[in-house]
Structure formats: C-alpha cells, structure tokens
PDB file of N, CA and C in Angstrom:
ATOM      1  N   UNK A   1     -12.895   1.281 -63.249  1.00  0.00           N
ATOM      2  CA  UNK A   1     -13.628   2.535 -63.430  1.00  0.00           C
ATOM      3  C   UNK A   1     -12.695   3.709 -63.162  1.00  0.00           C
ATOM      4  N   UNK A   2     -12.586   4.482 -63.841  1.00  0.00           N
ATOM      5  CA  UNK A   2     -12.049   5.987 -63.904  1.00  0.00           C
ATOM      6  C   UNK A   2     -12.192   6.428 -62.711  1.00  0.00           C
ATOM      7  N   UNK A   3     -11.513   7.596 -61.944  1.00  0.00           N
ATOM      8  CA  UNK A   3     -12.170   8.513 -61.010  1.00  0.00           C
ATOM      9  C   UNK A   3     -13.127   9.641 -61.794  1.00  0.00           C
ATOM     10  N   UNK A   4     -13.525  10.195 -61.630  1.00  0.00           N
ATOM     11  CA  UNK A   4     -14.765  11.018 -62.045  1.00  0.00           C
ATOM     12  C   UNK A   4     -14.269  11.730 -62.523  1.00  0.00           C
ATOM     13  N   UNK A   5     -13.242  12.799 -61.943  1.00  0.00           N
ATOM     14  CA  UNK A   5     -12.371  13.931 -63.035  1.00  0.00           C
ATOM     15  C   UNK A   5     -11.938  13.544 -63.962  1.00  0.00           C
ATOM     16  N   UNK A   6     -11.440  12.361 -64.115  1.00  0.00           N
ATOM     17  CA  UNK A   6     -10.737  11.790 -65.178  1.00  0.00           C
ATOM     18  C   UNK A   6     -11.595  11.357 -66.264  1.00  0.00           C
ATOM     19  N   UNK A   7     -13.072  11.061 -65.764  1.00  0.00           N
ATOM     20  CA  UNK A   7     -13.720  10.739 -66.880  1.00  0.00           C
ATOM     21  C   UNK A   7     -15.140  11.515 -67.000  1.00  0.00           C
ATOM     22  N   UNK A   8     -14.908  12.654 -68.029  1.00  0.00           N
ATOM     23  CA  UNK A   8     -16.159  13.482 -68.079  1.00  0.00           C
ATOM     24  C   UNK A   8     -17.569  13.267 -68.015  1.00  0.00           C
ATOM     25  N   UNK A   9     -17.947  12.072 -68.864  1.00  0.00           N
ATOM     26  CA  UNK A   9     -19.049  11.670 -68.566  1.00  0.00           C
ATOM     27  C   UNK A   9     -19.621  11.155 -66.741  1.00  0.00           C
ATOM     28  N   UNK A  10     -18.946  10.854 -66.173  1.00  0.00           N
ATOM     29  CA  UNK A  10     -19.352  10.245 -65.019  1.00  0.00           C
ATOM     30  C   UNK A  10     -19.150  11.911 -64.173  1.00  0.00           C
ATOM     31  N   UNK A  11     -18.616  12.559 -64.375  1.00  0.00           N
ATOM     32  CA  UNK A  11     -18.872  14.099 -64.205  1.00  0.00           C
ATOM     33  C   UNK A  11     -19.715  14.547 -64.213  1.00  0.00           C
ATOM     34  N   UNK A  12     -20.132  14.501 -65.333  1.00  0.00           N
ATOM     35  CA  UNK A  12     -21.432  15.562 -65.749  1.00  0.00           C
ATOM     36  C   UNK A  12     -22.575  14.375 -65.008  1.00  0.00           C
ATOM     37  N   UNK A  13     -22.420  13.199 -65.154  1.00  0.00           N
ATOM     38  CA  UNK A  13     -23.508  12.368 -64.234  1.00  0.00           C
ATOM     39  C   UNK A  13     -23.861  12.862 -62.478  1.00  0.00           C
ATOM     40  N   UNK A  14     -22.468  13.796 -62.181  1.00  0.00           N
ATOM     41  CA  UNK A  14     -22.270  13.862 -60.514  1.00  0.00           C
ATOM     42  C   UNK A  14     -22.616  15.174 -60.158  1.00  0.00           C
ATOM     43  N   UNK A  15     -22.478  15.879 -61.057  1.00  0.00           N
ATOM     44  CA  UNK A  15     -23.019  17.686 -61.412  1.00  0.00           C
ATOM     45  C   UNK A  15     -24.339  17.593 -61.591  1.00  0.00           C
ATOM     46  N   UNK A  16     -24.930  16.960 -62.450  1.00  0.00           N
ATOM     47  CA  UNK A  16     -26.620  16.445 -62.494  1.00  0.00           C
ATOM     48  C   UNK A  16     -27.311  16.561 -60.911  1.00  0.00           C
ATOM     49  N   UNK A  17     -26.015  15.750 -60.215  1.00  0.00           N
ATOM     50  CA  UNK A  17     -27.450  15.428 -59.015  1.00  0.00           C
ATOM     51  C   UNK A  17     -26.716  16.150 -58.288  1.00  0.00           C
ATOM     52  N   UNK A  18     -25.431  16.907 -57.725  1.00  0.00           N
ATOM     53  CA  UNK A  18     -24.816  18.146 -56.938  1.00  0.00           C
ATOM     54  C   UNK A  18     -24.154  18.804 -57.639  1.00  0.00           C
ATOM     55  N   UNK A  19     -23.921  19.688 -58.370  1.00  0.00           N
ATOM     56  CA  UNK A  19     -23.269  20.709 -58.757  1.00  0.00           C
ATOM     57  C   UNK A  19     -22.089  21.139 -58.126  1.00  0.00           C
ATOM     58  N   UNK A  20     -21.938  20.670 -56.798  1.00  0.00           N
ATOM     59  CA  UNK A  20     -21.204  21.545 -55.627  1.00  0.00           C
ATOM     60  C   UNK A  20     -20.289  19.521 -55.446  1.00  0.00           C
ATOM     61  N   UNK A  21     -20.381  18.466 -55.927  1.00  0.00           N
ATOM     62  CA  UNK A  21     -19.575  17.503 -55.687  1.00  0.00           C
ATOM     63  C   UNK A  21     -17.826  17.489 -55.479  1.00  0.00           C
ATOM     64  N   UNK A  22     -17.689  18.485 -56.496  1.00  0.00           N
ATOM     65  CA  UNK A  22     -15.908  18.513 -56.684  1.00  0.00           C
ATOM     66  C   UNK A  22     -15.917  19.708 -55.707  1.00  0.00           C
ATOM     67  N   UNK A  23     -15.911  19.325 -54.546  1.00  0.00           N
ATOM     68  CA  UNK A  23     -15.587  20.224 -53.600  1.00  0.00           C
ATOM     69  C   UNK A  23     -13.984  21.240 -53.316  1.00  0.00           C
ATOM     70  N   UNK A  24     -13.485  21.919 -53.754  1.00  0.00           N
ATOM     71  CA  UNK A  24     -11.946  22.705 -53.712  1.00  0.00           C
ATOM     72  C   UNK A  24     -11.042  22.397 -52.683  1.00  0.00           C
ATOM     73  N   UNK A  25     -12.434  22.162 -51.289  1.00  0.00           N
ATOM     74  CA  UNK A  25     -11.429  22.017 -50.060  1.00  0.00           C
ATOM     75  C   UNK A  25     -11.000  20.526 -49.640  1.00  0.00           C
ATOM     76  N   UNK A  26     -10.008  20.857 -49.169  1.00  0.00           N
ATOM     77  CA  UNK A  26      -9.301  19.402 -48.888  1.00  0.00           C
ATOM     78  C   UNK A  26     -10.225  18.963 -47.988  1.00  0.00           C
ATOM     79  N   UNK A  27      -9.701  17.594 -48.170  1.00  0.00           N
ATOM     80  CA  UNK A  27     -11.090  16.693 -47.036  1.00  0.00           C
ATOM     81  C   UNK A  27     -11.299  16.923 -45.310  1.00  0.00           C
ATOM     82  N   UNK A  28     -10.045  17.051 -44.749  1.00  0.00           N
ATOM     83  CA  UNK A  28     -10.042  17.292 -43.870  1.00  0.00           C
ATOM     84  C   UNK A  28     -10.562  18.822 -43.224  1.00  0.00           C
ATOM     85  N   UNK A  29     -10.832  19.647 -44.145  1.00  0.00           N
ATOM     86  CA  UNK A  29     -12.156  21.215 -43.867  1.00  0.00           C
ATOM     87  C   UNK A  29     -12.896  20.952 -44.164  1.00  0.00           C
ATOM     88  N   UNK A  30     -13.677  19.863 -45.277  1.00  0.00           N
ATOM     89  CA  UNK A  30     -14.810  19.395 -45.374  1.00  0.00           C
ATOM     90  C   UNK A  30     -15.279  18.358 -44.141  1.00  0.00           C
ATOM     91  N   UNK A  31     -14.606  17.516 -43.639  1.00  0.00           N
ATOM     92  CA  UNK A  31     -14.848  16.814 -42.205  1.00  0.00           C
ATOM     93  C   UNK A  31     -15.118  17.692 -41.120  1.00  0.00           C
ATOM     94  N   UNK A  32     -14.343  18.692 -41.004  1.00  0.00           N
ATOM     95  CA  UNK A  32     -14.539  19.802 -39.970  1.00  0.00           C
ATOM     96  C   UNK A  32     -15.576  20.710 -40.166  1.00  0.00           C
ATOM     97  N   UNK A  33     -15.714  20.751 -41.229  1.00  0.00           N
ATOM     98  CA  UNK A  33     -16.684  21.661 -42.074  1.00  0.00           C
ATOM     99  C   UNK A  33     -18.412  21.201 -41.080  1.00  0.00           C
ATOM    100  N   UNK A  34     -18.440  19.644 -41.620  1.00  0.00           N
ATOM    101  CA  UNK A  34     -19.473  18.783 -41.510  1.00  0.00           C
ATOM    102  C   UNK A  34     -19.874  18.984 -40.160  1.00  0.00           C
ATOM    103  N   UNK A  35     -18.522  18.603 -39.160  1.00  0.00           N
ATOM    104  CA  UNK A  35     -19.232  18.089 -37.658  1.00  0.00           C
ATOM    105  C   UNK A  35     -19.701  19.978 -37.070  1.00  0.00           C
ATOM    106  N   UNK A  36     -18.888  20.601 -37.419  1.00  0.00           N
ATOM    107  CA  UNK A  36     -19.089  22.133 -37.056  1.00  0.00           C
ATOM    108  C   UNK A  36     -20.882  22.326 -37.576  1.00  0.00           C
ATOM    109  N   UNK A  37     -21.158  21.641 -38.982  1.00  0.00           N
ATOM    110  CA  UNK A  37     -22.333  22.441 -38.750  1.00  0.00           C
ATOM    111  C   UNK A  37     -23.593  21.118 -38.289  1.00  0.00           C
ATOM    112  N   UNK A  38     -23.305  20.327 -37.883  1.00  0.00           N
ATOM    113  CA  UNK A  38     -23.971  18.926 -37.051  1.00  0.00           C
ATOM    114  C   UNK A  38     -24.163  20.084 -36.050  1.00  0.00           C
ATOM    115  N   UNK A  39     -23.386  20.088 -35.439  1.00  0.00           N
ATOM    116  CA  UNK A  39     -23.194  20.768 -33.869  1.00  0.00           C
ATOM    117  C   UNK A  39     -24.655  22.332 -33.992  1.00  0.00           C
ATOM    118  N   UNK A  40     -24.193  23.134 -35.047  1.00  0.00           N
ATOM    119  CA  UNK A  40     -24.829  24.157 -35.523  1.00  0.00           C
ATOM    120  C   UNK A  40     -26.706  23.964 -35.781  1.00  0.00           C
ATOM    121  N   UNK A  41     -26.787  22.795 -36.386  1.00  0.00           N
ATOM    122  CA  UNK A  41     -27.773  22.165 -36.487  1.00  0.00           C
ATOM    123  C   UNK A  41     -28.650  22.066 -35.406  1.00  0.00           C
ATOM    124  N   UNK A  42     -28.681  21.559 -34.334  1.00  0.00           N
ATOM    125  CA  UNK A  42     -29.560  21.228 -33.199  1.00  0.00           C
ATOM    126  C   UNK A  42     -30.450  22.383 -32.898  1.00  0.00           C
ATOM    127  N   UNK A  43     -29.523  23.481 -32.782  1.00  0.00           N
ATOM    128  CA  UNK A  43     -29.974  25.237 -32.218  1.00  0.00           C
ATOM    129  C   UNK A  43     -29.793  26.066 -32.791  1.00  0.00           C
ATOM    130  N   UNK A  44     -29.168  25.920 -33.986  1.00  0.00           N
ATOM    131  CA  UNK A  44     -28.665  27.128 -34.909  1.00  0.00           C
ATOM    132  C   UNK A  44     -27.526  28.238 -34.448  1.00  0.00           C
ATOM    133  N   UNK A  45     -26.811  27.745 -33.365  1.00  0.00           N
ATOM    134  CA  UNK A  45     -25.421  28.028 -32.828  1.00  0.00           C
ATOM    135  C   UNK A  45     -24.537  27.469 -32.391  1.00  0.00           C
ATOM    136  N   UNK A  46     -23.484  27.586 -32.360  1.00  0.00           N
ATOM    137  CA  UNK A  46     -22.489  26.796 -32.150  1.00  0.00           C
ATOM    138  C   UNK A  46     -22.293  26.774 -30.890  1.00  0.00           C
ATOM    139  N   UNK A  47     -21.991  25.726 -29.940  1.00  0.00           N
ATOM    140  CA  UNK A  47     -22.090  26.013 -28.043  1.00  0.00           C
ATOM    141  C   UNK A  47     -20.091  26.348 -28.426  1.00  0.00           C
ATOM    142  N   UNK A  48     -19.764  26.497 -27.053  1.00  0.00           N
ATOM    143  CA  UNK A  48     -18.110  26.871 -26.588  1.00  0.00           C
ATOM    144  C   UNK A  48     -17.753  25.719 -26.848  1.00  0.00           C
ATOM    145  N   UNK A  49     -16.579  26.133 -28.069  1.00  0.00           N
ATOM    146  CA  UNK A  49     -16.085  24.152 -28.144  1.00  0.00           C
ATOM    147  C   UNK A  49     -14.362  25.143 -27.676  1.00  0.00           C
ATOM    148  N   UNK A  50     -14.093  23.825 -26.552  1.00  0.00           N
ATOM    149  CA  UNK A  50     -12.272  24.106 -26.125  1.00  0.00           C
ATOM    150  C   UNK A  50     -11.681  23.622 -27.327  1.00  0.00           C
ATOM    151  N   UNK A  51     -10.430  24.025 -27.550  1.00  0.00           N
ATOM    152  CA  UNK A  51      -9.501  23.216 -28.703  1.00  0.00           C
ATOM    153  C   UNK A  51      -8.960  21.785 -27.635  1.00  0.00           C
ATOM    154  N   UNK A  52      -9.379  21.156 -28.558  1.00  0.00           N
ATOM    155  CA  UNK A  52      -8.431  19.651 -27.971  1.00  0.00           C
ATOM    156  C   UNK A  52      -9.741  18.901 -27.594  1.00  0.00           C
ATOM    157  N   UNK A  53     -11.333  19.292 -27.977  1.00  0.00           N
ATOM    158  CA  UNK A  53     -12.230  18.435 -27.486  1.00  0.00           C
ATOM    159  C   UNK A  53     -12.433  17.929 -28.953  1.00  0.00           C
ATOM    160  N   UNK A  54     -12.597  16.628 -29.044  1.00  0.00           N
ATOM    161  CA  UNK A  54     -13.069  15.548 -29.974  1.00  0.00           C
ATOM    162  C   UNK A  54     -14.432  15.415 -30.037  1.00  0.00           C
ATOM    163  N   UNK A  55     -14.969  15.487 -31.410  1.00  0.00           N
ATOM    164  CA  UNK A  55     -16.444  15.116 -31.672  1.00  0.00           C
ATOM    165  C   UNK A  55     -16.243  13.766 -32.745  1.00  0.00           C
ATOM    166  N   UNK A  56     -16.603  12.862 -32.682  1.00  0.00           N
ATOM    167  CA  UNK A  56     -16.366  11.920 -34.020  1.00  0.00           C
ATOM    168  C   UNK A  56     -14.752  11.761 -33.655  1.00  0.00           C
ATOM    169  N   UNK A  57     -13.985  11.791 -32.908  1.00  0.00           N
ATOM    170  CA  UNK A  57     -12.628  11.369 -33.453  1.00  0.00           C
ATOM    171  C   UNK A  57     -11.811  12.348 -34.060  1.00  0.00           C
ATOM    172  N   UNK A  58     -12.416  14.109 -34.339  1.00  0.00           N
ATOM    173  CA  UNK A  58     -11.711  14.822 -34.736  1.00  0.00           C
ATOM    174  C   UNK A  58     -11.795  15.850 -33.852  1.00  0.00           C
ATOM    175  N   UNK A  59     -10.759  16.979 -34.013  1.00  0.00           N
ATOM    176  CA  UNK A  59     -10.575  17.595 -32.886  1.00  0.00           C
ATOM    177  C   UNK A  59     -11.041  19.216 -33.357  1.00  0.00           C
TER     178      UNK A  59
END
C-alpha cells in the first residue's frame, strides 16, 4: 500500500473524515502539542510545568 500522499485517492479518503490529517508540524510538536493540551483538558489551564518534568516519557 502507498503512503497516503503518494496516493491521492487514499487522500481524499483521509480529508473526508479530517481535513486537518496531513498535519505541517513535525511529529514531535504534535506529541507535545497533544500531552500540553491532555494536561489543559482537566481545568482548562495549564498547572506550572518545570522544564525537565516528563509526562508520557516526554519532556
């Protein structure tokens, strides 16, 4: 099987159900992206995160 960019039809199949799939940012701001708004989620703010504390294995 193709990767998806490579094959238009399975594209337009992935745009159908997210529009927003071919995400621009590299994976690793989308991982950070994610746990940042997990965290955001509970209370609708972000608590004091130190640099160097791990959530999931990322920092």
């Amino acid at each position: 099987m193709k990767w998806a960019a490579q094959d238009p039809e399975r594209a337009a199949q992935l745009t159908a159900i997210d529009p927003d799939w071919n995400c621009p940012w590299p994976l690793d701001w989308q991982r950070h992206h994610r746990v940042l708004a997990d965290l955001a989620d509970t209370d609708g703010q972000l608590p004091g995160i130190t640099p160097g504390v791990l959530m999931d294995g990322d920092e």
